[in-house]
Protein backbone atom coordinates (compact mmCIF):
# COMPACT_ATOMS: atom_id res chain seq x y z
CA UNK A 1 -20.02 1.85 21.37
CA UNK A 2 -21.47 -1.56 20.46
CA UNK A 3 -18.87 -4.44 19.18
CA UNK A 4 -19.70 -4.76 15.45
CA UNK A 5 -18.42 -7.58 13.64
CA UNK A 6 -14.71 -6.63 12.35
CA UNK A 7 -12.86 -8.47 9.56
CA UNK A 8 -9.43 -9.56 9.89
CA UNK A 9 -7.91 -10.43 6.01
CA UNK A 10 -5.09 -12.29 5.61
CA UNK A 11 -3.73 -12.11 1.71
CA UNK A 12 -1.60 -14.64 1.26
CA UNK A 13 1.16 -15.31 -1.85
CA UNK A 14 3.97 -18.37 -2.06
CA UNK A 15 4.33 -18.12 1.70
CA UNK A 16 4.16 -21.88 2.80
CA UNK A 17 7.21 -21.00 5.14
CA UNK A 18 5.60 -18.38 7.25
CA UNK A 19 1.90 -18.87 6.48
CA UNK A 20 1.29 -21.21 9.67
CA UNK A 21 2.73 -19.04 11.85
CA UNK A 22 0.21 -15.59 10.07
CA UNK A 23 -3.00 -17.47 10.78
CA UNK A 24 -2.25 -18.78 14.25
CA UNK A 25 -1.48 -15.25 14.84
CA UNK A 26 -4.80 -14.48 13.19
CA UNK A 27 -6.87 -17.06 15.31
CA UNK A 28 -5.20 -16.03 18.71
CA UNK A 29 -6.77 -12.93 18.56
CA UNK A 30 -8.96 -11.35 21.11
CA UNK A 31 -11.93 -8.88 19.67
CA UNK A 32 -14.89 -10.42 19.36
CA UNK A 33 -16.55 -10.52 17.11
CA UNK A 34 -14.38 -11.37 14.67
CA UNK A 35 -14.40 -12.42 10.98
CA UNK A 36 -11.23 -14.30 9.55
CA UNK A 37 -11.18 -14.13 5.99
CA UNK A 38 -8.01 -16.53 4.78
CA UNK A 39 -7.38 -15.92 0.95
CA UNK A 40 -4.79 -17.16 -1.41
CA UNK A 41 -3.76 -15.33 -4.76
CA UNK A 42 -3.13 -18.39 -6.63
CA UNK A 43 0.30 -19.54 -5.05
CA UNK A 44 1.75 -22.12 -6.89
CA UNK A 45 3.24 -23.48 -3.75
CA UNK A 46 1.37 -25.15 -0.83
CA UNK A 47 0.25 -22.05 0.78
CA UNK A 48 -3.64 -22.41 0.07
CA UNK A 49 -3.33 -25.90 1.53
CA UNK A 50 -1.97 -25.45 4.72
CA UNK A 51 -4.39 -22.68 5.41
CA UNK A 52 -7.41 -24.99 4.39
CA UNK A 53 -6.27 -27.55 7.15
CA UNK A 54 -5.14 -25.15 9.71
CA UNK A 55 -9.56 -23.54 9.08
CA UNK A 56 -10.51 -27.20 8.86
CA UNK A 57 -9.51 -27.89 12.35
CA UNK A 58 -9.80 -24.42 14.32
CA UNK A 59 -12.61 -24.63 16.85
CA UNK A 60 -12.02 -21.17 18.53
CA UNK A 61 -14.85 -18.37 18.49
CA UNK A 62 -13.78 -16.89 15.80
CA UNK A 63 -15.89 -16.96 11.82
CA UNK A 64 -13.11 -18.69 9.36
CA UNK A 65 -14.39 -18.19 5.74
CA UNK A 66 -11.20 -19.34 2.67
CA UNK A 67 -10.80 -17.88 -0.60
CA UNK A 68 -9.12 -18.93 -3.21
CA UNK A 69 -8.06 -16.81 -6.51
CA UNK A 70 -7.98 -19.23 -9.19
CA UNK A 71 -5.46 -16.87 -10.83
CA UNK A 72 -3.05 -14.17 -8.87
CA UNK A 73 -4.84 -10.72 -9.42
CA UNK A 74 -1.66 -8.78 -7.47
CA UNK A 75 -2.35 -6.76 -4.37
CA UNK A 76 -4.79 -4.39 -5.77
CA UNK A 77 -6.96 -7.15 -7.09
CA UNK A 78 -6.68 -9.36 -4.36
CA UNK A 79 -7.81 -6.54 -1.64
CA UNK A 80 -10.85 -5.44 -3.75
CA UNK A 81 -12.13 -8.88 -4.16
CA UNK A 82 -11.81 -9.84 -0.54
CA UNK A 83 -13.30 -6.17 0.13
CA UNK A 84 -16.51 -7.87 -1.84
CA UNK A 85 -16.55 -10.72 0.98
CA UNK A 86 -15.96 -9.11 3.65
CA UNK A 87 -18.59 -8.26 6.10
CA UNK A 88 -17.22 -6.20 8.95
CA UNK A 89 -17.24 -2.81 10.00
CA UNK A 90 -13.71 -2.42 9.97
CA UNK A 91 -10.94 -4.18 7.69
CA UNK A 92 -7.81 -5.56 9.86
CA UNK A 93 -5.07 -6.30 7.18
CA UNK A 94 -2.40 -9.08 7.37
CA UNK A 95 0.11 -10.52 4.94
CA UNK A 96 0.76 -14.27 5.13
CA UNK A 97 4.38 -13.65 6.13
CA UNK A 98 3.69 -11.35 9.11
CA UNK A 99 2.65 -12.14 12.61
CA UNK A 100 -0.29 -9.56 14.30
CA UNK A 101 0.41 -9.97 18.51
CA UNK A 102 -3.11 -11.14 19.51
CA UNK A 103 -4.86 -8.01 21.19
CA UNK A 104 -4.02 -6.57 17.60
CA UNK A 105 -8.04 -6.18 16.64
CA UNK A 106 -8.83 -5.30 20.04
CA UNK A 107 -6.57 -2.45 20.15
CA UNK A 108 -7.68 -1.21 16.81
CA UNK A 109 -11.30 -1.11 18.05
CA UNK A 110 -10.02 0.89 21.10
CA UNK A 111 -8.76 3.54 18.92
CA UNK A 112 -11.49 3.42 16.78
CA UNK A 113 -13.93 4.44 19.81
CA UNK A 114 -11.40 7.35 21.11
CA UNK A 115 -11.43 8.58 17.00
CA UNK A 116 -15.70 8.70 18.69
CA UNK A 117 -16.22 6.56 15.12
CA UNK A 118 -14.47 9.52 12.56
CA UNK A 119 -11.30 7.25 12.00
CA UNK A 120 -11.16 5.87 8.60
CA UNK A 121 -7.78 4.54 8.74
CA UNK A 122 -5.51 3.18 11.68
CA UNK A 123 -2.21 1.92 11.73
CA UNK A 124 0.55 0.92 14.26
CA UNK A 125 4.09 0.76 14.93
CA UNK A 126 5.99 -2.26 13.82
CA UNK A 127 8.73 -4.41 14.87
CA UNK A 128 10.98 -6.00 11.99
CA UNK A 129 12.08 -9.17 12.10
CA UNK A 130 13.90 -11.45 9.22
CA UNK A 131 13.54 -14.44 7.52
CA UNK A 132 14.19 -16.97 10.78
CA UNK A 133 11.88 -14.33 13.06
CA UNK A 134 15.07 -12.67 15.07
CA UNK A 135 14.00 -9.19 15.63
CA UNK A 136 15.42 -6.48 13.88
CA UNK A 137 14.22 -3.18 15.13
CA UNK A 138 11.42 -1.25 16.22
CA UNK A 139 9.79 1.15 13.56
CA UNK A 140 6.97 3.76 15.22
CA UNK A 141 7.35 6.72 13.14
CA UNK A 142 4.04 8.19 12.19
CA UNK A 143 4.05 10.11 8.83
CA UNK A 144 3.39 13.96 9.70
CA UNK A 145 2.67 16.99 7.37
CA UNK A 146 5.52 19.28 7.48
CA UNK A 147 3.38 22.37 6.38
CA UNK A 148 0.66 23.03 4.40
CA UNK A 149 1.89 22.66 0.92
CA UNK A 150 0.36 20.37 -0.92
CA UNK A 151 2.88 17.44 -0.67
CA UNK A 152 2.66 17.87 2.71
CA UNK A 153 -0.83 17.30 2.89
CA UNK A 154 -0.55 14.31 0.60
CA UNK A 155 2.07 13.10 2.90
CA UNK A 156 0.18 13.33 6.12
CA UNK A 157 -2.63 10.82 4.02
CA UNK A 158 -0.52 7.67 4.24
CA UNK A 159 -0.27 4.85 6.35
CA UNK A 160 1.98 1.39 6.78
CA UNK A 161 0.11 -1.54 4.80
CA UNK A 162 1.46 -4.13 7.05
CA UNK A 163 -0.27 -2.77 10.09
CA UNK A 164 -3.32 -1.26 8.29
CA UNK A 165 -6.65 -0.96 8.82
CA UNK A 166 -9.68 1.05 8.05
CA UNK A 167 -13.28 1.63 7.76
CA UNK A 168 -15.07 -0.37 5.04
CA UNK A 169 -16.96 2.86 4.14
CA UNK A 170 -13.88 3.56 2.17
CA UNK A 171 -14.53 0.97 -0.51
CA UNK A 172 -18.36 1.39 -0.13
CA UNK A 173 -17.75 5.20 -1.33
CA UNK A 174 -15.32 4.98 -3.68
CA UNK A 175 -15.56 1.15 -5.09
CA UNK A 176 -12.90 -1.01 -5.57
CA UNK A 177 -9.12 0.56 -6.39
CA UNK A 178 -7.22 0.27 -9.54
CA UNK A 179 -6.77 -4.14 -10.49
CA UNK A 180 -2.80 -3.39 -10.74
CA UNK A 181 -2.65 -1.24 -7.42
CA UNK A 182 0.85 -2.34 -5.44
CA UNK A 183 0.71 0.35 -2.93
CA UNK A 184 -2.67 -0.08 -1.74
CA UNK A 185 -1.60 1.48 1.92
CA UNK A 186 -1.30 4.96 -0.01
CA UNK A 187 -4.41 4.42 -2.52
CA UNK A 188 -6.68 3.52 0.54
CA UNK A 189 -5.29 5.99 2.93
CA UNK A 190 -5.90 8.98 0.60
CA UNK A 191 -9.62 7.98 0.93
CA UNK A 192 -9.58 8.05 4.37
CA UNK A 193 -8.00 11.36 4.46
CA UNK A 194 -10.94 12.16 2.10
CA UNK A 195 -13.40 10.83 4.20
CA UNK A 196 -12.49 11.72 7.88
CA UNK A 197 -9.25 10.91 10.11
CA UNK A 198 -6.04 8.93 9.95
CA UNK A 199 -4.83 7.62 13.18
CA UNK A 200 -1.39 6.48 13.88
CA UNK A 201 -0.16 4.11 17.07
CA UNK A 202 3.28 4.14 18.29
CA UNK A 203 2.52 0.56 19.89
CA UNK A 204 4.01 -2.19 17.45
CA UNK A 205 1.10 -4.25 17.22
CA UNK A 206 2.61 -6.76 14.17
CA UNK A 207 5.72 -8.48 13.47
CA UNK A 208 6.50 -7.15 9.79
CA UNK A 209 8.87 -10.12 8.62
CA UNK A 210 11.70 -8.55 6.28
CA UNK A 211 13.14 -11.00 3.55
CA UNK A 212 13.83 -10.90 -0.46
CA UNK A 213 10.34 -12.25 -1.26
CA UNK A 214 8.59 -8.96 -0.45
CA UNK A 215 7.12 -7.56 -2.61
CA UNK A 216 8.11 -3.96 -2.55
CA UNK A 217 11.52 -4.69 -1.05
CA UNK A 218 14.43 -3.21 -1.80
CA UNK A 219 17.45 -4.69 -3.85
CA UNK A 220 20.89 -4.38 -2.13
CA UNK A 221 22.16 -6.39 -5.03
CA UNK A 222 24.67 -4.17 -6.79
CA UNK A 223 22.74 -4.84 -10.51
CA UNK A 224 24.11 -3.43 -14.02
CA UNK A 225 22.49 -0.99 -16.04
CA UNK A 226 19.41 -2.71 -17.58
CA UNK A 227 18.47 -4.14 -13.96
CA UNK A 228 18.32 -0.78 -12.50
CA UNK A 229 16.43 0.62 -15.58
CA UNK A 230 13.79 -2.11 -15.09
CA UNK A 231 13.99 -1.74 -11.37
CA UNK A 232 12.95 2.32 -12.03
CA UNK A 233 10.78 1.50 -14.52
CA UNK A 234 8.46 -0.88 -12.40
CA UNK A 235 8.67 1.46 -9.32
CA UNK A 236 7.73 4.41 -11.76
CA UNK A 237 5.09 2.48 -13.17
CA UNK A 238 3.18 1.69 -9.25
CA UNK A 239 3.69 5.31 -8.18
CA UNK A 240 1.75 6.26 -11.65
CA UNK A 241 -0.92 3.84 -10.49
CA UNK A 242 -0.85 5.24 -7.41
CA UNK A 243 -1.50 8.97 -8.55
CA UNK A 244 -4.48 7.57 -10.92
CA UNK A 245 -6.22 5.90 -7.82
CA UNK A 246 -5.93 9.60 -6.22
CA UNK A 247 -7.68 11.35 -9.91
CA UNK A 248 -10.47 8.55 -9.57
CA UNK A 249 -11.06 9.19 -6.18
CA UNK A 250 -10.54 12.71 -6.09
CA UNK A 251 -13.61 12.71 -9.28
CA UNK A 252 -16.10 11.00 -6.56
CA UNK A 253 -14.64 13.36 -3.53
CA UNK A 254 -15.93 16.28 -5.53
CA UNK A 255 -19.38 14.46 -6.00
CA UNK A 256 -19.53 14.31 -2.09
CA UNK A 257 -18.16 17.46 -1.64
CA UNK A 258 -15.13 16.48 1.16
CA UNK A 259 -13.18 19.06 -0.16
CA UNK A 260 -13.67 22.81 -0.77
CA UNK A 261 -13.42 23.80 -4.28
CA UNK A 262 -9.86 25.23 -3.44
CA UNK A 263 -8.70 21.99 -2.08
CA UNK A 264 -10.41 20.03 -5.05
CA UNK A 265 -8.50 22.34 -7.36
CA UNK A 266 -5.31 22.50 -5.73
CA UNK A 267 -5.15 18.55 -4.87
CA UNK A 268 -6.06 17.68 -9.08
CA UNK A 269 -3.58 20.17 -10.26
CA UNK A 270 -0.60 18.67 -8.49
CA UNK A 271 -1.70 14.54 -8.94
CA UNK A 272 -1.99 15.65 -12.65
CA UNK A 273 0.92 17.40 -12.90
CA UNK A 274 2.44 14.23 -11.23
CA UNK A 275 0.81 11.87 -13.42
CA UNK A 276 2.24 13.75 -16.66
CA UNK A 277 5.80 13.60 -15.36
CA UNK A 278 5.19 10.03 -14.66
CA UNK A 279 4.04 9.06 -17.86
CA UNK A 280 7.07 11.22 -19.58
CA UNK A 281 9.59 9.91 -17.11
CA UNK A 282 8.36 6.17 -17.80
CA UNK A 283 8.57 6.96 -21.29
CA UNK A 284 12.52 8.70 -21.03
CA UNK A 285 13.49 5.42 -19.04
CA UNK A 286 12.48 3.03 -21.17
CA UNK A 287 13.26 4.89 -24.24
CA UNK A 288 15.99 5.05 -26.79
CA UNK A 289 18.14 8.11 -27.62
CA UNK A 290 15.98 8.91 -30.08
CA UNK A 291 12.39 8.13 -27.92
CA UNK A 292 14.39 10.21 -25.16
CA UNK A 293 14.32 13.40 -27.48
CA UNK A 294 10.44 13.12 -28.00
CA UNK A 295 10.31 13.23 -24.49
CA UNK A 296 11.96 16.47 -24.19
CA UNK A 297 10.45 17.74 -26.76
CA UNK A 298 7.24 16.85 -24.98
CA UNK A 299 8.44 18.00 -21.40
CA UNK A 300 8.63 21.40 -23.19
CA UNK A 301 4.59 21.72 -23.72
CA UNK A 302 4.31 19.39 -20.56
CA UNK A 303 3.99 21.14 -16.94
CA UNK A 304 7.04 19.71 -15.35
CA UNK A 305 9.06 22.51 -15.36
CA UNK A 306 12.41 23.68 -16.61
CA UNK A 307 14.45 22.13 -13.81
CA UNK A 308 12.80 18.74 -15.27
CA UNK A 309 13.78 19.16 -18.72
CA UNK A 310 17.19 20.34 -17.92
CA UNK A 311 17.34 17.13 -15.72
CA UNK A 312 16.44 15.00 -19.06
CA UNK A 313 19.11 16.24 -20.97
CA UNK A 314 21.97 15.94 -18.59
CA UNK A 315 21.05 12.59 -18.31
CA UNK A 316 20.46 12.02 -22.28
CA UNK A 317 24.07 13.14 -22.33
CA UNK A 318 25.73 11.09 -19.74
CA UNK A 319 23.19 8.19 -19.16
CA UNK A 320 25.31 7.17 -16.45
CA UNK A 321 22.98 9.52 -14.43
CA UNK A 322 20.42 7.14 -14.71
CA UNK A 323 22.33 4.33 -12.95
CA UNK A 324 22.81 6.77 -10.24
CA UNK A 325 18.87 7.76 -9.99
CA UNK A 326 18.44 3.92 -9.70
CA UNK A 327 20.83 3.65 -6.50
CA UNK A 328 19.16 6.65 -4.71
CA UNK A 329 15.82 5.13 -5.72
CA UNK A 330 17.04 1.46 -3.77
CA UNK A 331 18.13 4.10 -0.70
CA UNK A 332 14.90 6.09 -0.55
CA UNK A 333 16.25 9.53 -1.72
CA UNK A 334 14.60 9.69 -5.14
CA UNK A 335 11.18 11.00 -4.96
């Protein structure tokens, strides 16, 4: 296959302390050719500056083009505005705290050309590594359906953000995601599943740097009730976005036709079932005894099933429940 011209984007957000090290990373790489799009979401720190020198004085092969949000538009709106720049085939994503190895892009194209051009996302093992860049351990697992239930399925459509990458036919398809999309990785990857195959590498092709400014990371802090209700809350509230990126895309799937009519079906019965029980469990959180109640009441019409309901009131009754659905939620086990 020809080399087309593949974009490597590097969002960026208040990481002056690792942001050096994320776009030397970027301009050691090997593919050619190769577009370098460096972009800041309005970092109120010196972020945006160091990249501007670093692009000022680079005189490798590679195309540098900045960006600058004048405001911080959050992950979602920072990846569909550089999605309106870029101008490569494929879309190589990097945060401004991580470090890609430099045959990174190369690699990617190699799988792209044994996918025979039907991948439309590809992702890699990682290796971890903390705030000072000590390594951590090695992550390759490779999400896998489990069966052919429908959460399986939805499952198997996922891959890590921090080693992402994918076909720009994904945006040109489906447009740009949801403006308050956190977990773009899932929202982008259920398009690909859409659109044709999701390929997963076992080599660790970037250094994913661990530390308490991620965004999505997890608290270990021990917090008191009303941190963990706003912790749920706000991880609630992204999974709900998440699930209304997969109705709006699921809408334009069924104008293309990349489902049968008993996969359409079955797929937008279960994300809105999911999206009600969001939107009611949201509601229950945040609520007061009183709001709580409605929500029951509500829950009864709702389909979310008994087992949900009965879950509501146990924890209306001892609402020391929800502090323990907050510390399974930090550990993973809450789904």
């Amino acid at each position: 296959m020809d080399r087309p011209l593949i974009t490597f984007m590097m969002i960026a957000f208040n990481q002056q302390r690792y942001i050096q090290h994320a776009v030397q990373a970027a301009f050691a790489q090997t593919y050619s050719p190769l577009e370098i799009l460096l972009s800041d979401d309005g970092s109120g720190d010196s972020t945006y500056a160091i990249m501007e020198e670093m692009a000022r004085f680079y005189q490798g092969p590679h195309r540098v083009r900045l960006n600058r949000n004048e405001k911080n538009l959050g992950i979602g709106g920072h990846v569909n505005r550089l999605m309106e720049l870029a101008e490569g085939e494929l879309i190589v994503v990097a945060a401004g705290d991580d470090i890609s190895v430099p045959q990174r892009v190369e690699k990617i194209w190699m799988e792209y050309c044994r996918s025979e051009g039907k991948a439309r996302s590809i992702d890699s093992g990682m290796v971890v590594i903390d705030e000072n860049g000590t390594e951590q351990e090695t992550v390759r697992k490779s999400p896998k359906a489990k069966g052919n239930d429908i959460e399986s399925r939805l499952r198997a459509m996922s891959a890590c953000g921090c080693s992402h990458a994918w076909h720009r036919c994904v945006f040109d398809v489906f447009g740009p995601m949801l403006p308050d999309t956190v977990y773009e990785d899932k929202a982008i990857a259920f398009r690909s599943g859409l659109l044709g195959e999701i390929r997963h590498m076992e080599e660790p092709l970037v250094r994913y740097r661990r530390h308490t400014g991620n965004i999505t990371a997890r608290r270990t802090k021990r917090p008191d009730r009303e941190a963990v209700v706003a912790h749920l809350a706000e991880t609630l509230r992204r999974r709900l976005v998440t699930f209304r990126n997969y109705q709006k895309d699921l809408r334009k799937s069924d104008q293309i036709k990349t489902l049968s009519v008993e996969g359409q079906n079955e797929f937008t019965q279960y994300i809105n079932r999911q999206i009600c029980f969001l939107e009611l469990e949201i509601a229950f959180v945040r609520g007061s005894f009183g709001e709580r109640l409605k929500v029951i009441r509500r829950g009864i019409s709702a389909p979310v099933g008994v087992s949900q309901i009965g879950k509501w009131c146990i924890r209306l009754v001892y609402p020391y429940v929800l502090i323990r659905a907050g510390r399974k939620l930090r550990k993973g086990d809450l789904r």
